[in-house]
N, C-alpha and C. Protein backbone atom coordinates (compact mmCIF):
# COMPACT_ATOMS: atom_id res chain seq x y z
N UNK A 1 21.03 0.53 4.04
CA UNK A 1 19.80 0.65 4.78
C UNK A 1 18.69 0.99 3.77
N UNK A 2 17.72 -0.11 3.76
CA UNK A 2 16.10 0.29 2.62
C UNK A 2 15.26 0.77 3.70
N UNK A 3 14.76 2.31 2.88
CA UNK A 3 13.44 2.80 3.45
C UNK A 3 12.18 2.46 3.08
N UNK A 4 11.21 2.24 3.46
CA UNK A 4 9.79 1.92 2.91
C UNK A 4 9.02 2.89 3.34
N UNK A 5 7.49 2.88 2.50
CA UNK A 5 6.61 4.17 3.08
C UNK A 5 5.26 3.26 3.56
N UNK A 6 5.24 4.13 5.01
CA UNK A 6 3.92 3.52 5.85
C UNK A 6 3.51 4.10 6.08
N UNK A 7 1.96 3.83 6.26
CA UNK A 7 1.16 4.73 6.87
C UNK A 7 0.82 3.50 8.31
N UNK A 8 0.17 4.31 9.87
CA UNK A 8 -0.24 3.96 11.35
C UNK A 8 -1.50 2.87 10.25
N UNK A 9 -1.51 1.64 10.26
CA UNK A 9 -2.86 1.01 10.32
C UNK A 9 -4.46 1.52 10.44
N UNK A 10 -4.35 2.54 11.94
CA UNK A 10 -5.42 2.98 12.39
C UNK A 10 -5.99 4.03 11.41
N UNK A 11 -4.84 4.64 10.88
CA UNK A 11 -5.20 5.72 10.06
C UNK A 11 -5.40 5.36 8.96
N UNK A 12 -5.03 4.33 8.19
CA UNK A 12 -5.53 4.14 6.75
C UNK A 12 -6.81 3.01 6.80
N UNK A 13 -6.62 2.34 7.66
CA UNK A 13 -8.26 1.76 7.58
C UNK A 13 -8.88 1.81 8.87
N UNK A 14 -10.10 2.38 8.79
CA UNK A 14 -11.30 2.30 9.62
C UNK A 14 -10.92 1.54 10.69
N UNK A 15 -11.65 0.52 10.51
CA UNK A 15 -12.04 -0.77 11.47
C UNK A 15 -11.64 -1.70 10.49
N UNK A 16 -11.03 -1.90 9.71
CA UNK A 16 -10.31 -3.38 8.77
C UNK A 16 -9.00 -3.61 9.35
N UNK A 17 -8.79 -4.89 9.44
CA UNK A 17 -7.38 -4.96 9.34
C UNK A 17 -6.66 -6.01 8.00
N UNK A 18 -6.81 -5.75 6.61
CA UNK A 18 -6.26 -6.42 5.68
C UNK A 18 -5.36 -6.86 5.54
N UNK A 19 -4.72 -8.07 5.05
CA UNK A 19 -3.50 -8.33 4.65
C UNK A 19 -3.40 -8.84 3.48
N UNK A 20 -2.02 -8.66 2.56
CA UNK A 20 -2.16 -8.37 1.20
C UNK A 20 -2.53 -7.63 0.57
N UNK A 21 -2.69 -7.98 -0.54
CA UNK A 21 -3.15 -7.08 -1.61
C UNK A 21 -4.39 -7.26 -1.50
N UNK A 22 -4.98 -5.25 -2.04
CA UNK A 22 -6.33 -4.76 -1.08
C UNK A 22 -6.67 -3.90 -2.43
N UNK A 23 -7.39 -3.86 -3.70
CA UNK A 23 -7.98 -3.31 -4.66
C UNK A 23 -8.42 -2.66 -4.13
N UNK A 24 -8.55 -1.49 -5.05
CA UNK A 24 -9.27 0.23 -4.35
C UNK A 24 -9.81 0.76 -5.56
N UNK A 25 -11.21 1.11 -6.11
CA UNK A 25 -11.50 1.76 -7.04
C UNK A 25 -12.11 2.60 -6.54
N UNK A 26 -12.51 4.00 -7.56
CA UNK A 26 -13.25 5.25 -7.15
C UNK A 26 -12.95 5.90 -6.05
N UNK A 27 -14.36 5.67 -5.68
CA UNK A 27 -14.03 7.18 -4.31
C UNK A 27 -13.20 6.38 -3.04
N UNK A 28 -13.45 5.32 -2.91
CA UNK A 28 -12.33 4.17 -1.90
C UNK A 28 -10.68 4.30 -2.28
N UNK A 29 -10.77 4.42 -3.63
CA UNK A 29 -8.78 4.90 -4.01
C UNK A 29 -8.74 6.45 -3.28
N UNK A 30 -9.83 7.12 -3.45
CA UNK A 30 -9.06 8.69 -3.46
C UNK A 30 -9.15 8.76 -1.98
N UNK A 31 -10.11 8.05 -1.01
CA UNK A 31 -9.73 8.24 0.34
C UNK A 31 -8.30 7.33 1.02
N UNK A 32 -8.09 6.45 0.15
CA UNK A 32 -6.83 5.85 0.51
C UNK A 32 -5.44 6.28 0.43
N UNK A 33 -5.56 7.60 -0.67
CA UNK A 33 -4.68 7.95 -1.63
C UNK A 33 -4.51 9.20 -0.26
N UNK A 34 -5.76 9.65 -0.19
CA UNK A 34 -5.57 10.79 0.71
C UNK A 34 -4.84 10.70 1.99
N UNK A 35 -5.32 9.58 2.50
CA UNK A 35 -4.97 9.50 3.87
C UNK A 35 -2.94 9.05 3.92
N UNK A 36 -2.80 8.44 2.93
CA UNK A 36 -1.42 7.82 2.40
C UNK A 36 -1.04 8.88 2.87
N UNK A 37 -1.19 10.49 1.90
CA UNK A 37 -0.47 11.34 1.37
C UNK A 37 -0.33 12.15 2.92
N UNK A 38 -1.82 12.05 3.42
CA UNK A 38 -1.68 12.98 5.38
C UNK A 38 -0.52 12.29 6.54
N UNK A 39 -0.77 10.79 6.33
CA UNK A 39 0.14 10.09 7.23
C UNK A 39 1.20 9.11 7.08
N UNK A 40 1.16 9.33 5.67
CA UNK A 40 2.75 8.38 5.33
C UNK A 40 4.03 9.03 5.14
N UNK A 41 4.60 8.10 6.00
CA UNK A 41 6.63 8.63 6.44
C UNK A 41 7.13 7.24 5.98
N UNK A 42 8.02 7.77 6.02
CA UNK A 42 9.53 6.45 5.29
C UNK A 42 10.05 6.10 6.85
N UNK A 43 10.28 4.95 7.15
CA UNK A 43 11.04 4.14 7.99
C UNK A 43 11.67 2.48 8.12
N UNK A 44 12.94 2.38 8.48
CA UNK A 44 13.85 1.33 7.58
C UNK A 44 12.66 0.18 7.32
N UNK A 45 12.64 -0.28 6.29
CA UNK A 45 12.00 -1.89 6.21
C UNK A 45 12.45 -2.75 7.56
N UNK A 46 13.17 -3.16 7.92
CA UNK A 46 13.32 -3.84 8.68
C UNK A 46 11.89 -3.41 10.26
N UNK A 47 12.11 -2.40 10.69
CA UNK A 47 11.50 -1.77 11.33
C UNK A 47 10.28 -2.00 10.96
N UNK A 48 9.80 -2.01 9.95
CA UNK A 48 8.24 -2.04 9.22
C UNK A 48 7.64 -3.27 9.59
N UNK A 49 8.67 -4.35 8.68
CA UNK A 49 8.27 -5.56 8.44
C UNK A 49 7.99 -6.37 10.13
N UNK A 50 8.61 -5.76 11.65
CA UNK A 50 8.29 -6.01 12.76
C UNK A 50 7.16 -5.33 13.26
N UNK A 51 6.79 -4.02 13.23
CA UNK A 51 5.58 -3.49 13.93
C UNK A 51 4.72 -3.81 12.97
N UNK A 52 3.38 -4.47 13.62
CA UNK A 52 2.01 -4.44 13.00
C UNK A 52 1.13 -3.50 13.00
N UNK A 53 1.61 -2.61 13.55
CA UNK A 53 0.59 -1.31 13.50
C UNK A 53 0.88 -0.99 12.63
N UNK A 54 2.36 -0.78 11.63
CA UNK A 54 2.69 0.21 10.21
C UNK A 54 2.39 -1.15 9.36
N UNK A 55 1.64 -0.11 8.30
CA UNK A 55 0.86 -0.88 7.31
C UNK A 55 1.78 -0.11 5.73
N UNK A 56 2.86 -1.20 5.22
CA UNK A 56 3.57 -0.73 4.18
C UNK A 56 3.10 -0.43 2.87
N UNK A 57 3.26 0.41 2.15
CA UNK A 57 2.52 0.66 1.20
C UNK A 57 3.27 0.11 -0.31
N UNK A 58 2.74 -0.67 -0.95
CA UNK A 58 2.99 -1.01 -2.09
C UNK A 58 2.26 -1.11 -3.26
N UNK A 59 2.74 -0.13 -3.84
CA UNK A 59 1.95 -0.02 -4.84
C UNK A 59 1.87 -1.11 -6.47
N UNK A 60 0.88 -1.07 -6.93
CA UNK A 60 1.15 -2.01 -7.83
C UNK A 60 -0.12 -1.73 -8.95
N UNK A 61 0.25 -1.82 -10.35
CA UNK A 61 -0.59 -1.05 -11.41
C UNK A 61 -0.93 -2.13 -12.32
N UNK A 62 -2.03 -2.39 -13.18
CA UNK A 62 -2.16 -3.11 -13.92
C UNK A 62 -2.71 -2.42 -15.19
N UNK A 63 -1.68 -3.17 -16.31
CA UNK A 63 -1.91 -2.51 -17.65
C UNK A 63 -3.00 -3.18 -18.83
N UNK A 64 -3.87 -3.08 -19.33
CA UNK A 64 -4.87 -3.88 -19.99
C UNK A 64 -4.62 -2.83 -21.80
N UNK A 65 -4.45 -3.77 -22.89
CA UNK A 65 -4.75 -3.23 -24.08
C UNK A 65 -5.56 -4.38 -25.08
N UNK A 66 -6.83 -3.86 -24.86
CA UNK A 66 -7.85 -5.36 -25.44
C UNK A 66 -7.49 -6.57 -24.38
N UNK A 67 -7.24 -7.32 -25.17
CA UNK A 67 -7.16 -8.48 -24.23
C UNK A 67 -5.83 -8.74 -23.44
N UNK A 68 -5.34 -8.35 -23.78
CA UNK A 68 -3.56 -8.18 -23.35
C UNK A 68 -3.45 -7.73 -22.04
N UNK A 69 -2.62 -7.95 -21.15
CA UNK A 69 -3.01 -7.33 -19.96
C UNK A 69 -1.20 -7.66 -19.96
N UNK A 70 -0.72 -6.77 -18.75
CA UNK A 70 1.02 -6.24 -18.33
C UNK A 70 0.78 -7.01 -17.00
N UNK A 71 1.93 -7.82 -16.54
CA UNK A 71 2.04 -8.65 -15.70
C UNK A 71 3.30 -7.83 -14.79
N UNK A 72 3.37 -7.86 -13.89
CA UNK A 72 4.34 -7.14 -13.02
C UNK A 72 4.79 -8.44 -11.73
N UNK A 73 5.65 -8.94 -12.02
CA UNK A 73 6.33 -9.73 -10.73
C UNK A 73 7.36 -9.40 -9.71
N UNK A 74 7.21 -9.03 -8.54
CA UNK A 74 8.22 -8.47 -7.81
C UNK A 74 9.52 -9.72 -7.64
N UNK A 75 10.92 -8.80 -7.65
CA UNK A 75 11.77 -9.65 -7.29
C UNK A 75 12.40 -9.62 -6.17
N UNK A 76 13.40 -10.84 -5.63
CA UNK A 76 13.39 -11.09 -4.29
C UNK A 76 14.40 -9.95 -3.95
């Protein structure tokens, strides 16, 4: 059984409803970061990937040195 971490939709965005990948800089990361940390619980993926109200959290980092940049590909 895989757990994933979600936060309620309602609670991490306003009035948006995004899908995909959603860039966050400055003060927009630290309210995202915040709200993650107030209302995110672990519940099975399976479970996740059916309700549209839980909005799964995946994180993902990008590395830059000069021109070089770190590529990160998820696997299946």
């Amino acid at each position: 059984m895989e757990f994933v971490l979600v936060v309620p939709r309602q609670r991490l965005f306003d009035d948006r409803y995004p899908h995909g990948f959603e860039p966050f800089t400055g003060e927009e990361r630290e309210r995202v970061v915040s709200r993650i940390r107030d209302h995110g619980y672990f519940v099975e993926r399976r479970h996740a990937e059916r309700d549209p109200m839980l909005k799964q959290v995946i994180p993902y980092a990008l590395f830059e040195r000069g021109e070089d940049l770190f590529i990160m590909r998820r696997l299946g």
